[in-house]
PDB file of N, CA and C in Angstrom:
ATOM      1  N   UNK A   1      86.408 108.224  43.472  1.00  0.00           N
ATOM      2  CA  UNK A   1      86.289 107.517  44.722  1.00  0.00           C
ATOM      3  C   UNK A   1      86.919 106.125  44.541  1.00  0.00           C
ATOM      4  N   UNK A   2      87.341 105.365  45.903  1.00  0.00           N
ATOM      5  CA  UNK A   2      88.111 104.142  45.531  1.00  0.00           C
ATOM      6  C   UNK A   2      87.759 103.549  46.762  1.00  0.00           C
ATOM      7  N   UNK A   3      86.774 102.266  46.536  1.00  0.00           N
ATOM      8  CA  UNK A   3      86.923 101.646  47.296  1.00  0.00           C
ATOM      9  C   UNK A   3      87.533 100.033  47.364  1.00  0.00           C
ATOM     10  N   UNK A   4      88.015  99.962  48.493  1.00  0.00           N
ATOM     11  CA  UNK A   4      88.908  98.901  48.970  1.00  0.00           C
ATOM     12  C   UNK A   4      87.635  97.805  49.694  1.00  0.00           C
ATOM     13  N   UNK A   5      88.173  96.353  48.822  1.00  0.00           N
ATOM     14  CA  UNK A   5      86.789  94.962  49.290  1.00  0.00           C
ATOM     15  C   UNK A   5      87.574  94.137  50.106  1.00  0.00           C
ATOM     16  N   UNK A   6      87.074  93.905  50.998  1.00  0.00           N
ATOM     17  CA  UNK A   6      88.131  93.092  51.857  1.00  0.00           C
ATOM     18  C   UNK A   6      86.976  91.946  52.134  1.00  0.00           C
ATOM     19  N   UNK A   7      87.344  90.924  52.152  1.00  0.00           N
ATOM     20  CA  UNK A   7      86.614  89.667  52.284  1.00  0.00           C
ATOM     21  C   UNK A   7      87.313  88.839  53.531  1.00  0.00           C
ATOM     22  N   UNK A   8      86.521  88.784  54.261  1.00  0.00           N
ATOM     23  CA  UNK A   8      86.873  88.080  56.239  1.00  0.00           C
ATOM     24  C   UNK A   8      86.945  87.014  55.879  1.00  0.00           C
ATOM     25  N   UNK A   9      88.568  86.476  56.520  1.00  0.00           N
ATOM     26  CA  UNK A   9      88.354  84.983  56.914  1.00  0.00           C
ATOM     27  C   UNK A   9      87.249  84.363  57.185  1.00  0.00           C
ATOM     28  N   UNK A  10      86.745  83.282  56.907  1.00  0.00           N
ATOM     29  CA  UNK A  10      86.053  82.231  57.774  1.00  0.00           C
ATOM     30  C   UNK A  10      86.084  82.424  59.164  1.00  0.00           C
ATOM     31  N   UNK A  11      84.512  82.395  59.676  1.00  0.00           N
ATOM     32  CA  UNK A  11      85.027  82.110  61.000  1.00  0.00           C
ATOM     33  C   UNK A  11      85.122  83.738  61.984  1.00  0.00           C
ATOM     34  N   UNK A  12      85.610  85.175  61.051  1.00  0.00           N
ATOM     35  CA  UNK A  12      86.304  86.137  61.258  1.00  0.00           C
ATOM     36  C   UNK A  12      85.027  87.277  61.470  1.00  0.00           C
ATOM     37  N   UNK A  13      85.103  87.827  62.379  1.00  0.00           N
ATOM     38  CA  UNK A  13      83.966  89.473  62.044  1.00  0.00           C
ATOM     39  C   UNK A  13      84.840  90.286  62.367  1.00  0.00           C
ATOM     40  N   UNK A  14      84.780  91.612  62.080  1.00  0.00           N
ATOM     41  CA  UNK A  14      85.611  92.905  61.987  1.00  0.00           C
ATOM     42  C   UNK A  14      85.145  93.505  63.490  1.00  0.00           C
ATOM     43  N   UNK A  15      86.265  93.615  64.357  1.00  0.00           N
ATOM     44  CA  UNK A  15      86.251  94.399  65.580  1.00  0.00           C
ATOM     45  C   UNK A  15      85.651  95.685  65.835  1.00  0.00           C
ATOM     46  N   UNK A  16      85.064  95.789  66.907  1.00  0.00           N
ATOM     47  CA  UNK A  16      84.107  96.893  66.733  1.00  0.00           C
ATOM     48  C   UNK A  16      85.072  98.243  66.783  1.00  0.00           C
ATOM     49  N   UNK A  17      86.254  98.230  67.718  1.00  0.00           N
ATOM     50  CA  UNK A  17      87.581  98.960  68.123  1.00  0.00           C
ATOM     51  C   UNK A  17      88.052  99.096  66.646  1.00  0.00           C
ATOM     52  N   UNK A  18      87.885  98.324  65.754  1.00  0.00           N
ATOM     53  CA  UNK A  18      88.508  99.054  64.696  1.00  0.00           C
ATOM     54  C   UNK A  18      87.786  99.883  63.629  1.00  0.00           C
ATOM     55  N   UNK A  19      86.537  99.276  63.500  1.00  0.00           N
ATOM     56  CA  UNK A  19      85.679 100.068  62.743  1.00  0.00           C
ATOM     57  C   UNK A  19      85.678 101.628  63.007  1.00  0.00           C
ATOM     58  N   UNK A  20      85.911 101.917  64.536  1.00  0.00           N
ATOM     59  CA  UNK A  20      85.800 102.680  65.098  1.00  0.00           C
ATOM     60  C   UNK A  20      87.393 103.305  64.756  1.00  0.00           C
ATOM     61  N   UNK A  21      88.549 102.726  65.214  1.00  0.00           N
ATOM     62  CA  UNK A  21      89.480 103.769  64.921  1.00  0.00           C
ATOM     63  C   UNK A  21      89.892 104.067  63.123  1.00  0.00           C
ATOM     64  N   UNK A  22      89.084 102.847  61.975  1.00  0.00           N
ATOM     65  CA  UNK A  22      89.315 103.247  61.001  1.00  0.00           C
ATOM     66  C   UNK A  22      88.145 104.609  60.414  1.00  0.00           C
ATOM     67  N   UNK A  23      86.909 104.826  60.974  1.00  0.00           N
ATOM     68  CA  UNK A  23      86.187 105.798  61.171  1.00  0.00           C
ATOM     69  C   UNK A  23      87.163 107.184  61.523  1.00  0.00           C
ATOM     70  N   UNK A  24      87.710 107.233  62.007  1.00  0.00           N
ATOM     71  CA  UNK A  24      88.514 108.449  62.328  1.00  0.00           C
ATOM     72  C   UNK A  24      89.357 109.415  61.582  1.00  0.00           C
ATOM     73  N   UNK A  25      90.074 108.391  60.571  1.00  0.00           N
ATOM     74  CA  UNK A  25      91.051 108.706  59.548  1.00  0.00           C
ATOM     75  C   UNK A  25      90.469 109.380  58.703  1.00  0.00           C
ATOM     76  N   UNK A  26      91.005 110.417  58.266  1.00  0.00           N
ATOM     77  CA  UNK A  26      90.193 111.624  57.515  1.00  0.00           C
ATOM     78  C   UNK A  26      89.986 111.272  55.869  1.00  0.00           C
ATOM     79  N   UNK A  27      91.016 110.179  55.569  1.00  0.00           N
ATOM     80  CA  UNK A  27      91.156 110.073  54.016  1.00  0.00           C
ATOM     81  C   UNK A  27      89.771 109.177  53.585  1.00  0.00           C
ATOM     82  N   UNK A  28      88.971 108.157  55.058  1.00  0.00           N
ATOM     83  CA  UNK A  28      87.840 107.706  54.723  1.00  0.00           C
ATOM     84  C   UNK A  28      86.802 107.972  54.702  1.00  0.00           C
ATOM     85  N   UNK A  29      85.859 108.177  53.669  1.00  0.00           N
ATOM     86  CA  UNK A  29      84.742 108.553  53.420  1.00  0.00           C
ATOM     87  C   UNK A  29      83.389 108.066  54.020  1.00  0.00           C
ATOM     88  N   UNK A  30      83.479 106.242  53.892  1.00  0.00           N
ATOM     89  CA  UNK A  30      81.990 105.785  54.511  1.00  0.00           C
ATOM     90  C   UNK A  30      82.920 104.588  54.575  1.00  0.00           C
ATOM     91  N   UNK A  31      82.416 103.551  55.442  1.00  0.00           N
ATOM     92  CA  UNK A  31      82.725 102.217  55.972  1.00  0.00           C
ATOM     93  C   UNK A  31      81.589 101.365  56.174  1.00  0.00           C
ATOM     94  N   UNK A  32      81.145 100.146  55.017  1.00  0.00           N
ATOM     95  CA  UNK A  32      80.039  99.443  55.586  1.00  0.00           C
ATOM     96  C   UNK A  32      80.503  98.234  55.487  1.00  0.00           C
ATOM     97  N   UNK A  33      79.767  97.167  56.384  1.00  0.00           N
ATOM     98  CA  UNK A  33      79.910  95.782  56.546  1.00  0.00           C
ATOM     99  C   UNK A  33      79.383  95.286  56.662  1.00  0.00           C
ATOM    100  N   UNK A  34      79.298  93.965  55.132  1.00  0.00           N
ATOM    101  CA  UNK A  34      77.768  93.273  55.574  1.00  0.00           C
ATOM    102  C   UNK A  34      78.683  91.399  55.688  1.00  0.00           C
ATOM    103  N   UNK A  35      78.039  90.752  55.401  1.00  0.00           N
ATOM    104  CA  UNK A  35      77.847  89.273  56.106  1.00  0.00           C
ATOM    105  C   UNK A  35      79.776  88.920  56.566  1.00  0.00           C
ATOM    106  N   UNK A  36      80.551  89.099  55.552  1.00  0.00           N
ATOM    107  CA  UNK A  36      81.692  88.607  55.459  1.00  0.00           C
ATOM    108  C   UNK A  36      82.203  89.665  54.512  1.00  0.00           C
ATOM    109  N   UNK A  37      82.497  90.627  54.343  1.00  0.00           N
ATOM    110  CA  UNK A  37      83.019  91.471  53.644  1.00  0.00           C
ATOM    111  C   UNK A  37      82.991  93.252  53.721  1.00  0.00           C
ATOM    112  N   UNK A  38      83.812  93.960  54.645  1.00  0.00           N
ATOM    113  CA  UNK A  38      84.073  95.333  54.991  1.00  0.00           C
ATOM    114  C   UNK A  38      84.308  96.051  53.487  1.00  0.00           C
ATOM    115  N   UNK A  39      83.926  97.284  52.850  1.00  0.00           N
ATOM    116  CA  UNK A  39      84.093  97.507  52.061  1.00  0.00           C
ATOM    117  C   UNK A  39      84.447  99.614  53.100  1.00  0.00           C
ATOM    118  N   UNK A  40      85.967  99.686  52.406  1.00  0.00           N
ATOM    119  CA  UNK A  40      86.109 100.719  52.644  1.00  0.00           C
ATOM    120  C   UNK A  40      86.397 101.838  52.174  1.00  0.00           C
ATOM    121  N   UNK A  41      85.752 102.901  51.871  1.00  0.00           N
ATOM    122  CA  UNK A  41      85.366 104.100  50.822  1.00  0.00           C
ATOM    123  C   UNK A  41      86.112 105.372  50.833  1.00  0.00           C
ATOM    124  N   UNK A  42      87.451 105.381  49.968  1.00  0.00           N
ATOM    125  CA  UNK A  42      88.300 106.392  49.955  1.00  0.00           C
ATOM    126  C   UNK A  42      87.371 107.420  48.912  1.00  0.00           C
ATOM    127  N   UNK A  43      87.859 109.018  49.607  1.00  0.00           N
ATOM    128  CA  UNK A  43      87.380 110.284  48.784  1.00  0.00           C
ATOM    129  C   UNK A  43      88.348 109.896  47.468  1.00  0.00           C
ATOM    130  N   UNK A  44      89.401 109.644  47.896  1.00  0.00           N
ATOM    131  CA  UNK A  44      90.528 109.768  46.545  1.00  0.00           C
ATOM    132  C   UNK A  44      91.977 109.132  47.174  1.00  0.00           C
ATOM    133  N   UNK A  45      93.338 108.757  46.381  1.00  0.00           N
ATOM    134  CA  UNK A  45      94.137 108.773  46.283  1.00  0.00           C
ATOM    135  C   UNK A  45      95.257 109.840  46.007  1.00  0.00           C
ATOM    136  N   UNK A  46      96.437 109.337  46.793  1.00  0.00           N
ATOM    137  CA  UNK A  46      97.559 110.530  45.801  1.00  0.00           C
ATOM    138  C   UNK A  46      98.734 109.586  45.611  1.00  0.00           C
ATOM    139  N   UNK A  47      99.757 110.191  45.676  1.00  0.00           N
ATOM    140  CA  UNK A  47     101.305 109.324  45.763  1.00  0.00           C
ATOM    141  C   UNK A  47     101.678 108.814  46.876  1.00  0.00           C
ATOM    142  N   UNK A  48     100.563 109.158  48.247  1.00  0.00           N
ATOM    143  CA  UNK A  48     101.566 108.731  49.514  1.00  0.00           C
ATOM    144  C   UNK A  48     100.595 107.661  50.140  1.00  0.00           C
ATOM    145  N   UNK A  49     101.672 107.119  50.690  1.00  0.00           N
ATOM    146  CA  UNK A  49     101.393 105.506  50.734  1.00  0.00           C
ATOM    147  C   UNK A  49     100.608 105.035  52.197  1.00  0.00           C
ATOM    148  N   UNK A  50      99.583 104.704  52.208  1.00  0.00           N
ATOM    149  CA  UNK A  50      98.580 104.387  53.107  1.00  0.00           C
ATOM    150  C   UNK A  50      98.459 102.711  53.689  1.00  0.00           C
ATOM    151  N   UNK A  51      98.475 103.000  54.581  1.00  0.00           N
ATOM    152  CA  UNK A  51      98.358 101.608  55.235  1.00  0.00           C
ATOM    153  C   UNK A  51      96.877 101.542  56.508  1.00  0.00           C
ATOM    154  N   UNK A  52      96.539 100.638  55.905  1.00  0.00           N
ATOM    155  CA  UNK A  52      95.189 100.038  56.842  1.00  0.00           C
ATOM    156  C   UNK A  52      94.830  98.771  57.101  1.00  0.00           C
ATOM    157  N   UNK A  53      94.888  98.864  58.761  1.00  0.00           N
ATOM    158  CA  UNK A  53      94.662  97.949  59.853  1.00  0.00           C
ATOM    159  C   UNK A  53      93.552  97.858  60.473  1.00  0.00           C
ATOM    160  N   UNK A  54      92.950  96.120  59.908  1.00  0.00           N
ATOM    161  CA  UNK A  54      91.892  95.876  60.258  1.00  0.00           C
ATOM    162  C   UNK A  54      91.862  94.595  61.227  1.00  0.00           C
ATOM    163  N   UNK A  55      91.844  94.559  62.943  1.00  0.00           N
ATOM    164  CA  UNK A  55      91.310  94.214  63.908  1.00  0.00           C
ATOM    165  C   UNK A  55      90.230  93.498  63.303  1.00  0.00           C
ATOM    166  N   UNK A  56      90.765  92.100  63.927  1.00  0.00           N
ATOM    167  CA  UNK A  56      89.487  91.014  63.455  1.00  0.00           C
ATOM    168  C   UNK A  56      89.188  90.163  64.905  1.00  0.00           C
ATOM    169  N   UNK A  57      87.863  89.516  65.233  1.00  0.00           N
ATOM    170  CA  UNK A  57      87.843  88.834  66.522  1.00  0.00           C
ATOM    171  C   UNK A  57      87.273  87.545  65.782  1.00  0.00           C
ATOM    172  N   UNK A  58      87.833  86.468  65.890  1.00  0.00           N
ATOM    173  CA  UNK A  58      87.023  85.317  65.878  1.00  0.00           C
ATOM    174  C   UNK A  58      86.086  84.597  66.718  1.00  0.00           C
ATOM    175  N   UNK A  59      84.752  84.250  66.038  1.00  0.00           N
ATOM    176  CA  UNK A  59      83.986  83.803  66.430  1.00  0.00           C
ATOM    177  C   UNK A  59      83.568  82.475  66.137  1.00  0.00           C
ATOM    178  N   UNK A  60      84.119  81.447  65.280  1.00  0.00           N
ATOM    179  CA  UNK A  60      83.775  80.641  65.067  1.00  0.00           C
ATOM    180  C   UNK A  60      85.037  79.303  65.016  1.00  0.00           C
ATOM    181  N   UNK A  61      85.898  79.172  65.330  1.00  0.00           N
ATOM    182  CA  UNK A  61      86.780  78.043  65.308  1.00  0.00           C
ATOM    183  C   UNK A  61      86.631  77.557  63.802  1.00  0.00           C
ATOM    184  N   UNK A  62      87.681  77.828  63.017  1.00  0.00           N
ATOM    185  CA  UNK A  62      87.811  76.964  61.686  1.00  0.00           C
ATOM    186  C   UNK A  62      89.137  76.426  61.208  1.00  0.00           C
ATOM    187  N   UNK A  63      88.996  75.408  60.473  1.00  0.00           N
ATOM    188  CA  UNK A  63      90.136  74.360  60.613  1.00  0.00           C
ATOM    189  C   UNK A  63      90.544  74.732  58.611  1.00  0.00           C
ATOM    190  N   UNK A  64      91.494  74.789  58.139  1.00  0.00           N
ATOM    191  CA  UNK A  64      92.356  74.886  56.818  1.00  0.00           C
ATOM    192  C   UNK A  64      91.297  75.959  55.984  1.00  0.00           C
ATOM    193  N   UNK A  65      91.986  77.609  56.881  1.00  0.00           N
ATOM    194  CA  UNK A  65      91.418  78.609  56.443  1.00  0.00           C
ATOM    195  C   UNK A  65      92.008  78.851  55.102  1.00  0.00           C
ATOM    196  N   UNK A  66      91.376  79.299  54.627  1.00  0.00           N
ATOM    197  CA  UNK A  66      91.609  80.152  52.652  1.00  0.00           C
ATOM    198  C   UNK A  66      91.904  81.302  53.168  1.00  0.00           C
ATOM    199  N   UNK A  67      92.961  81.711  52.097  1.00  0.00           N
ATOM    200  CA  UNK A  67      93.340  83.109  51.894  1.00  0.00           C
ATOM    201  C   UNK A  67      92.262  84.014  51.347  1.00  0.00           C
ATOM    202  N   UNK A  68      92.544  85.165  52.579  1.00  0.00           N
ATOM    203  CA  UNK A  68      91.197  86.301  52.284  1.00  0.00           C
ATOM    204  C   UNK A  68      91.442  87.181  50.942  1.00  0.00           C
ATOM    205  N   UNK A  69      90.524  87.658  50.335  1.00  0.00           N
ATOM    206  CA  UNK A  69      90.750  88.344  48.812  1.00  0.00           C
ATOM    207  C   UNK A  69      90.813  89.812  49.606  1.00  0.00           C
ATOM    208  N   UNK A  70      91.516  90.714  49.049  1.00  0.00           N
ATOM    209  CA  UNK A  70      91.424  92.110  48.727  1.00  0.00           C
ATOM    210  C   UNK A  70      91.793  92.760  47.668  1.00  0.00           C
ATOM    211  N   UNK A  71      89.948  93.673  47.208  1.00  0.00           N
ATOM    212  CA  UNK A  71      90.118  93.761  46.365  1.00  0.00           C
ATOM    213  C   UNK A  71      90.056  95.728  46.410  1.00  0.00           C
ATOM    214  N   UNK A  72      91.096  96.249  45.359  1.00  0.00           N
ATOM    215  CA  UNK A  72      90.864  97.860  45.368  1.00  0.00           C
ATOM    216  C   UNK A  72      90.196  98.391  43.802  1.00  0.00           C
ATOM    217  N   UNK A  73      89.794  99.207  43.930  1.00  0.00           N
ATOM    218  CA  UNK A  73      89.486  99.151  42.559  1.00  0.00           C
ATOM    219  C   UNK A  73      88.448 100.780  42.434  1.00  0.00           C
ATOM    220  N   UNK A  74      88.422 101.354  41.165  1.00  0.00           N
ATOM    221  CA  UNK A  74      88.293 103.116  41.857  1.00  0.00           C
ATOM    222  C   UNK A  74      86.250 102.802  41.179  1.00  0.00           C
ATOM    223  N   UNK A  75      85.444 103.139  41.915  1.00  0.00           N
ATOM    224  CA  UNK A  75      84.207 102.809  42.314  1.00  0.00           C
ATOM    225  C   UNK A  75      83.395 103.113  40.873  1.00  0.00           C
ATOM    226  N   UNK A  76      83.946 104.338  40.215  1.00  0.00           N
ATOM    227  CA  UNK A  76      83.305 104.683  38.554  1.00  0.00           C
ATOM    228  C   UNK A  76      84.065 103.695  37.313  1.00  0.00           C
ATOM    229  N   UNK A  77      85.107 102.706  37.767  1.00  0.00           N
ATOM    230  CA  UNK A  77      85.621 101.986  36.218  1.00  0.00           C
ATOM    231  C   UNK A  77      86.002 100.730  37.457  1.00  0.00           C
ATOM    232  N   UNK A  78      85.205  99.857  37.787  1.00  0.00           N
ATOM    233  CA  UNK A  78      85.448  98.790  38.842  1.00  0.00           C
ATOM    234  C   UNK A  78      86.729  97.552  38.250  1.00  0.00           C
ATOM    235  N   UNK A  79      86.431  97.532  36.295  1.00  0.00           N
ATOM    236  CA  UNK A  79      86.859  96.896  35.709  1.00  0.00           C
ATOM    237  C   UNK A  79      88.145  96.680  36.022  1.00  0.00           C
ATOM    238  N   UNK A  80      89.453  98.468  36.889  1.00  0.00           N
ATOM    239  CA  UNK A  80      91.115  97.981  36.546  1.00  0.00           C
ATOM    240  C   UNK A  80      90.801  98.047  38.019  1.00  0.00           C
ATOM    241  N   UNK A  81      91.349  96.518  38.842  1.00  0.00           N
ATOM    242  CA  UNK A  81      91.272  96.276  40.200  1.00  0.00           C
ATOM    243  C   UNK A  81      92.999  95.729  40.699  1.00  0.00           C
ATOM    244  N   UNK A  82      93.170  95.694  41.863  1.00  0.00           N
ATOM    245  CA  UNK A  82      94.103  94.641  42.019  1.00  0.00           C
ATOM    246  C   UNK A  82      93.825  93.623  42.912  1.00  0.00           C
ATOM    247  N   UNK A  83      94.455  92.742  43.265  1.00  0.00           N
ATOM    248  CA  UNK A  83      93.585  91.278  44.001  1.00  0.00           C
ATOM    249  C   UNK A  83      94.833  91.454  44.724  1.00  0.00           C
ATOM    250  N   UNK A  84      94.667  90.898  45.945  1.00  0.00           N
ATOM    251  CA  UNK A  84      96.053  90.417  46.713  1.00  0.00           C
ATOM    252  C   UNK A  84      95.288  89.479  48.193  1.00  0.00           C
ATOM    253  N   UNK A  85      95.774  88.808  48.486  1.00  0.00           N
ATOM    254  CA  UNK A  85      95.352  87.556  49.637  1.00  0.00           C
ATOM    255  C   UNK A  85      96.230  87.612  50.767  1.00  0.00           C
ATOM    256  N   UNK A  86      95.506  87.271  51.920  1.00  0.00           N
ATOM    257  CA  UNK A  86      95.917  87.007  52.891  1.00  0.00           C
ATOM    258  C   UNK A  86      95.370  86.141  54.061  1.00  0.00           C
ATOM    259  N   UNK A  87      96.352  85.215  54.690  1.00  0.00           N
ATOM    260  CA  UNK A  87      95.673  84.453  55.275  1.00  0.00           C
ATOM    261  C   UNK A  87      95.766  84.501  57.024  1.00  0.00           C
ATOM    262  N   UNK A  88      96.147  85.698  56.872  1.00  0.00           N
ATOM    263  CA  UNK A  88      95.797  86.162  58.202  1.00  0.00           C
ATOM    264  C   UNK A  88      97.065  85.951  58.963  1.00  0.00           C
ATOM    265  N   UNK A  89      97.412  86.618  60.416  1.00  0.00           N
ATOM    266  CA  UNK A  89      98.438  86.869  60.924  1.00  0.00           C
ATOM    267  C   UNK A  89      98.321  85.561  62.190  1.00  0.00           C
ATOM    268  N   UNK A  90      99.235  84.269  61.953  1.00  0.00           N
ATOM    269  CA  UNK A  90      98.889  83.307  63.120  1.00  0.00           C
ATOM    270  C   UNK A  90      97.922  82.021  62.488  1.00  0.00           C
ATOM    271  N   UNK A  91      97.686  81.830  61.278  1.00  0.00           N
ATOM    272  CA  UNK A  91      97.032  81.228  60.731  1.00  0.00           C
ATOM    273  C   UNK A  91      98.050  80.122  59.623  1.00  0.00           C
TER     274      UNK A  91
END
């Protein structure tokens, strides 16, 4: 299993429209979200290349946002991960 940590901007909560259309996609297993951080639960990987779009609504007005962490990493050896940041689209 592999799940993907995504850590919300400041300021950021995860759209309900997307929870919902990333719920759909067959390759995901479970989707939970707690204070500031969506964690999303692949059955598995292969060679073909996946892309996921996560719909964010702001709720809070914030001024010299930090780059958000995402982290992947396969759920039984958490230890080999990769990190990559983003500071959001318009920011």
């Amino acid at each position: 299993m592999v799940i993907i940590e995504v850590s919300l901007l400041s300021g950021f909560i995860l759209a309900s429209r997307s929870r919902m259309m990333l719920e759909h996609r067959t390759i995901i297993k479970k989707i939970e979200v707690e204070a500031n951080v969506v964690y999303i639960y692949l059955e598995k990987l292969n060679d073909e290349s996946q892309t996921f779009i996560l719909q964010l609504e702001q709720v809070i007005q914030m001024k010299n946002l930090k780059p958000a962490i995402i982290k992947i990493y396969d759920y039984y050896q958490p230890g080999g991960l990769q990190i990559s940041s983003s500071s959001g689209a318009g920011s």
